[in-house]
Protein backbone atom coordinates (compact mmCIF):
# COMPACT_ATOMS: atom_id res chain seq x y z
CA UNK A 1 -5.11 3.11 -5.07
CA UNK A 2 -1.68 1.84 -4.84
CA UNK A 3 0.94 1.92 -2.29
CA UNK A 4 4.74 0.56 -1.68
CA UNK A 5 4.53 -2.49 0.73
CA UNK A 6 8.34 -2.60 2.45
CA UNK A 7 7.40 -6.11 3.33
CA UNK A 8 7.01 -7.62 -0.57
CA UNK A 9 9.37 -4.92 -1.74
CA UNK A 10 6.56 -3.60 -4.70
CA UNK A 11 3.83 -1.66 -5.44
CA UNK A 12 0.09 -3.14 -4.22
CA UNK A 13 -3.19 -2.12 -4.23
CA UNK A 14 -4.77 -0.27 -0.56
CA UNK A 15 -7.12 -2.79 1.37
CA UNK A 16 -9.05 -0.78 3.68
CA UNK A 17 -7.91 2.29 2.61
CA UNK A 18 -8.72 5.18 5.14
CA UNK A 19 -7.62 9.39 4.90
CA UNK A 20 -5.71 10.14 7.66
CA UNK A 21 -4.24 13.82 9.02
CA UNK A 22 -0.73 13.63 9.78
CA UNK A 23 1.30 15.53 12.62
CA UNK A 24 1.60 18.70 10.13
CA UNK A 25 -1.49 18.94 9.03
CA UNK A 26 -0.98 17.15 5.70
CA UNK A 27 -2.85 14.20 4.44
CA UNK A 28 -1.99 10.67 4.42
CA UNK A 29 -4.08 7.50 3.27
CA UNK A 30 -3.24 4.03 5.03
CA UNK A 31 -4.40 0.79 5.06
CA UNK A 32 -3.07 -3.04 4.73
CA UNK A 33 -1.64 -4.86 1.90
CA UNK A 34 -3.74 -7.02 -0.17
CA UNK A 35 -0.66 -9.54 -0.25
CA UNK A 36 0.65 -10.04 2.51
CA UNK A 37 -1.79 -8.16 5.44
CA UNK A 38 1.14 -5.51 6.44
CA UNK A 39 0.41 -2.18 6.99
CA UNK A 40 1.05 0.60 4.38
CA UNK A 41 0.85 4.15 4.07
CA UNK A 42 1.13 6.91 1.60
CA UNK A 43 1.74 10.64 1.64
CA UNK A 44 -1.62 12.48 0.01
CA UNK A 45 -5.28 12.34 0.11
CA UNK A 46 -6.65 10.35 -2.80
């Protein structure tokens, strides 16, 4: 699964990629960047 890194300004794969439920009740997955180690996050469970 991919995900926009704000740190290397593109798109990189999910390491440790974990489902999360967000404040309204929606799903979210985060995880780290395989680059550069910063923290992602995307809207929708995958």
């Amino acid at each position: 699964m991919k995900a926009f890194c704000m740190k290397c300004r593109k798109e990189t794969e999910i390491k440790e990629a974990q489902v999360v439920r967000m404040k309204n009740g929606n799903h979210g997955t985060k995880g780290l960047c395989c680059s550069c180690g910063a923290k992602v996050f995307k809207v929708g469970k995958q």
